[in-house]
Protein backbone atom coordinates (compact mmCIF):
# COMPACT_ATOMS: atom_id res chain seq x y z
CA UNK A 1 -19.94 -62.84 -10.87
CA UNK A 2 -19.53 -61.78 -14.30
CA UNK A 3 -22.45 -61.73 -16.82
CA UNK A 4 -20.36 -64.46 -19.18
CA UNK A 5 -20.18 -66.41 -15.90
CA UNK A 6 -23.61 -66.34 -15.10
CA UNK A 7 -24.64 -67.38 -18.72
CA UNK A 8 -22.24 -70.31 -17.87
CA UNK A 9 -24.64 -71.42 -14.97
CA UNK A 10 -27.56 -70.49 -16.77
CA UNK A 11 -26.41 -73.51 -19.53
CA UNK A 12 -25.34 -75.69 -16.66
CA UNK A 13 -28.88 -75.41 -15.63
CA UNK A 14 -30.34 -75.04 -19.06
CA UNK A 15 -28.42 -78.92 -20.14
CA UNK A 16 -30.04 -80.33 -16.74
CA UNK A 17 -33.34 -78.96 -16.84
CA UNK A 18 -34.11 -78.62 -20.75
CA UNK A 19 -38.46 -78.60 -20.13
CA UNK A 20 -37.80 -75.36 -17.87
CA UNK A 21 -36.28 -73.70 -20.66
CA UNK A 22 -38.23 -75.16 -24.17
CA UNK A 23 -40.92 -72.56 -24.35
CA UNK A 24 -38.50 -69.57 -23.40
CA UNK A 25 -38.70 -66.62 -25.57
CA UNK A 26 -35.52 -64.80 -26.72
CA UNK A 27 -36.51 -62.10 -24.70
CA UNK A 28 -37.43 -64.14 -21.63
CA UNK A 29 -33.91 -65.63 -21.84
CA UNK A 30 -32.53 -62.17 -22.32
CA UNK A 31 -34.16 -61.43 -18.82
CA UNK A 32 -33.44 -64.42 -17.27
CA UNK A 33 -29.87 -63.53 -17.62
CA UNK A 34 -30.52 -60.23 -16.54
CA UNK A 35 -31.65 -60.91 -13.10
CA UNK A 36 -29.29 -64.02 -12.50
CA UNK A 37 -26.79 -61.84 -13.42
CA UNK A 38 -27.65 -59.17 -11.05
CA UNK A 39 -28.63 -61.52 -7.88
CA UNK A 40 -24.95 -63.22 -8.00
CA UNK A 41 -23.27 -59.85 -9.40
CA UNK A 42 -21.47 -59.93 -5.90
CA UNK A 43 -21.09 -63.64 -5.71
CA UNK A 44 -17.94 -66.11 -6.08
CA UNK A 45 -18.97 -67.65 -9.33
CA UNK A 46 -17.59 -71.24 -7.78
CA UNK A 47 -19.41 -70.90 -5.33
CA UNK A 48 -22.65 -70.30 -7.21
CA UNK A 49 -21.70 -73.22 -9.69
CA UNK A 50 -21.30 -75.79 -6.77
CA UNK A 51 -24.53 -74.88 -5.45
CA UNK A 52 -26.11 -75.08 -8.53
CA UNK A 53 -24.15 -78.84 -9.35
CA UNK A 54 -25.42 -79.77 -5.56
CA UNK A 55 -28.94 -79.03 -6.56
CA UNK A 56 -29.18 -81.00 -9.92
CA UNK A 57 -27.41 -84.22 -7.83
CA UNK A 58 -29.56 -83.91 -4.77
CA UNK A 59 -33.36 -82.33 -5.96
CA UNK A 60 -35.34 -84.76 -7.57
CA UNK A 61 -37.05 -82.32 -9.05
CA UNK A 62 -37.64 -81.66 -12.51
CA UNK A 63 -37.96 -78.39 -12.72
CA UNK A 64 -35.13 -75.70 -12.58
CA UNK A 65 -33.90 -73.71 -9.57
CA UNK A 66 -34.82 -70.81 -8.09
CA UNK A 67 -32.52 -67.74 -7.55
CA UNK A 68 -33.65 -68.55 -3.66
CA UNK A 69 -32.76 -72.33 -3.62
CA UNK A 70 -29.64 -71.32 -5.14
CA UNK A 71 -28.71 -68.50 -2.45
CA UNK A 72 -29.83 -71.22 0.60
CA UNK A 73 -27.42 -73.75 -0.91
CA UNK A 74 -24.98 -70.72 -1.04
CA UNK A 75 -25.18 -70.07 2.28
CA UNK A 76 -25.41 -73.64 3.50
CA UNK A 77 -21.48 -74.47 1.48
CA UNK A 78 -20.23 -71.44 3.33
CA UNK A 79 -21.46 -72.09 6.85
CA UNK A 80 -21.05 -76.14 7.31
CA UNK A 81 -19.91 -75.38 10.86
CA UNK A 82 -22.95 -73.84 12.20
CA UNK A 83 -23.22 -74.90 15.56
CA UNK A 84 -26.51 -76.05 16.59
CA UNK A 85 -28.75 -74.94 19.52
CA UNK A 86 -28.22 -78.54 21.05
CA UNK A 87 -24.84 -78.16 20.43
CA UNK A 88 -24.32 -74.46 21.88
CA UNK A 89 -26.12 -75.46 25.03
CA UNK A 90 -23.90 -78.57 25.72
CA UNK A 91 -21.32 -76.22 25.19
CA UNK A 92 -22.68 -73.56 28.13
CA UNK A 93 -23.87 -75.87 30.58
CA UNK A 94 -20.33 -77.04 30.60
CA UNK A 95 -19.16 -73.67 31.00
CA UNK A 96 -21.77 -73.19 34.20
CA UNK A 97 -19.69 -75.52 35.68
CA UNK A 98 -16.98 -73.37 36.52
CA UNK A 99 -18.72 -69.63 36.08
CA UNK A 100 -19.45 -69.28 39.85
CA UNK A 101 -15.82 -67.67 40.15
CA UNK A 102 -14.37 -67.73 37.07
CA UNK A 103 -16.81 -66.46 34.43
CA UNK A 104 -15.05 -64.03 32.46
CA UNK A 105 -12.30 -66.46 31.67
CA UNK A 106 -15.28 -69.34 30.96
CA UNK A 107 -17.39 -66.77 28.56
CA UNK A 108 -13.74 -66.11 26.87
CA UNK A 109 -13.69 -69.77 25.83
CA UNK A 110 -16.26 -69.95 24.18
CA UNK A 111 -17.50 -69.86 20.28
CA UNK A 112 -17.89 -66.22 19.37
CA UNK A 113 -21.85 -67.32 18.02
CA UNK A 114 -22.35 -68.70 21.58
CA UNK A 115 -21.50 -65.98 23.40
CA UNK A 116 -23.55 -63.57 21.04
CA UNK A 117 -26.43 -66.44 22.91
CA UNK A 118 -25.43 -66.38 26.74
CA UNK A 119 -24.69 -62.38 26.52
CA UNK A 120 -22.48 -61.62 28.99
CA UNK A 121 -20.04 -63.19 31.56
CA UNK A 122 -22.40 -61.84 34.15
CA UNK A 123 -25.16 -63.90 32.64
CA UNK A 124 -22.95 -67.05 32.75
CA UNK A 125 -22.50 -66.21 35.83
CA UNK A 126 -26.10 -65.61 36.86
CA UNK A 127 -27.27 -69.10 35.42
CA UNK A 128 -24.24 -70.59 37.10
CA UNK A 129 -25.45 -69.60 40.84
CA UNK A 130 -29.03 -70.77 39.72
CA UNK A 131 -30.73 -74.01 40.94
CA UNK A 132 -29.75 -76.94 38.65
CA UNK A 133 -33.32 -77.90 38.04
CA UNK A 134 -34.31 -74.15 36.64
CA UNK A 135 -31.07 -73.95 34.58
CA UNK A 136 -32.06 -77.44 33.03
CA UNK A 137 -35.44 -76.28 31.68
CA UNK A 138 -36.59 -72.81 31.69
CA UNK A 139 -32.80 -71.39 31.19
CA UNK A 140 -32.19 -74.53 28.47
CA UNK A 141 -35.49 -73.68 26.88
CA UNK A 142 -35.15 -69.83 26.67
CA UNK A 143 -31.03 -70.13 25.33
CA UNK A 144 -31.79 -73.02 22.91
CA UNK A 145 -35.12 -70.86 21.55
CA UNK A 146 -33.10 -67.42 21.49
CA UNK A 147 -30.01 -68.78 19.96
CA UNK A 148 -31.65 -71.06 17.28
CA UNK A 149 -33.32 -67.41 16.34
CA UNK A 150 -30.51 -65.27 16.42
CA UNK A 151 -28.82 -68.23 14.01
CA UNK A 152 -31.46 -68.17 11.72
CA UNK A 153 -31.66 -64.32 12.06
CA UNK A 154 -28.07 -64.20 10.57
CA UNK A 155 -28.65 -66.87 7.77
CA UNK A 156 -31.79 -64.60 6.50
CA UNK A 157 -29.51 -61.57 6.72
CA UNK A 158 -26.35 -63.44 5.15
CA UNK A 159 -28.71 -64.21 1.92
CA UNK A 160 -29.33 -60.73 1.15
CA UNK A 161 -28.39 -58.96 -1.82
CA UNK A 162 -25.44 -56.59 -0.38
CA UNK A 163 -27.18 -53.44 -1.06
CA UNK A 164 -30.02 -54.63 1.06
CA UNK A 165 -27.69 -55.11 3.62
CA UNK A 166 -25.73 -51.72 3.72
CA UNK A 167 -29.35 -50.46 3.99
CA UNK A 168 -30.69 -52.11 6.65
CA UNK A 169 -26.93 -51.45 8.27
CA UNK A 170 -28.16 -47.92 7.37
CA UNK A 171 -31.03 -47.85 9.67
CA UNK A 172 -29.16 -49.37 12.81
C-alpha cells in the first residue's frame, strides 16, 4: 500500500472517529502516517480499507483503531474458511473409519490444515486400530487441543510484518 493510499484510510478513519484525531499535532499526524504507512506497506490497500469499513460498522467503539485490530480483521477477510477444531475432528473420525487398511488414500482426502493435525497416514492409522472409547476422548482431546494451536499458531504468524517473517523463516 502506497503512502497516498494509506492517507486515504487514515481520512476514512479520521471522518468516523473525529475525537481520536482533534488534539493531533501536525507532527503527530505526520507520524501517524508514517507508521500506518509502513505496517500496510506490503498490504492490498482493499483489503486494508474493508477492514477498516468492517470496524467502523461493527465496533461500537468510539475511539479509532488500532494498527492490530486492523491486521486481525485483515486476516479474518482472508481466511473465512478456517476450519474449526470441531470441525477438523468430525472430519478425522470419519476418516478412522476406513484407515485400518486404507490410510494413505483416507489421509490423501483430507484438508491440507487437517492433515498438518493428524500427521501422518500412519497416525490415522494408529488411532484407527485404537479402542473407540480412547479415540473418543483422550485422542479427541489431544487433536482438537493441538490443532486449535497450530491454527492459531499460523494466524499469529500470518499477521506479521513480512520482514518479521523472512526472519523468523531465517532461523528455521
Amino acid at each position: 500500500m502506497t503512502k497516498e493510499e494509506t492517507r486515504d484510510v487514515l481520512r476514512v478513519i479520521r471522518a468516523s472517529y473525529p475525537h481520536s484525531f482533534n488534539k493531533m499535532s501536525v507532527d503527530d499526524k505526520k507520524d501517524l502516517l508514517a507508521v500506518w504507512s509502513d505496517m500496510f506497506v506490503n498490504d492490498d490497500p482493499m483489503l486494508v480499507m474493508t477492514a477498516v469499513k468492517s470496524y467502523i460498522r461493527s465496533n461500537p467503539s468510539q475511539f479509532a483503531p488500532s494498527v492490530g485490530q486492523i491486521v486481525d480483521l485483515m486476516s479474518k477477510l482472508s481466511n473465512p474458511n478456517t476450519i474449526d477444531a470441531d470441525t477438523a475432528w468430525n472430519i478425522v473420525y470419519k476418516a478412522l473409519s476406513n484407515s485400518g487398511y486404507q490410510a494413505k488414500e483416507e489421509f490423501a482426502k483430507l484438508p491440507p490444515e487437517v492433515q498438518a493435525g493428524v500427521g501422518s497416514p500412519d497416525q490415522l492409522r494408529t488411532w484407527a486400530l485404537m479402542d473407540v472409547s480412547e479415540v473418543q476422548t483422550v485422542v479427541m482431546s489431544m487433536f482438537k487441543k493441538g490443532y486449535s494451536t497450530r491454527i492459531k499458531e499460523k494466524r499469529e504468524f500470518d499477521k506479521l510484518p513480512d520482514n518479521a517473517k523472512n526472519l523468523i523463516s531465517g532461523l528455521t
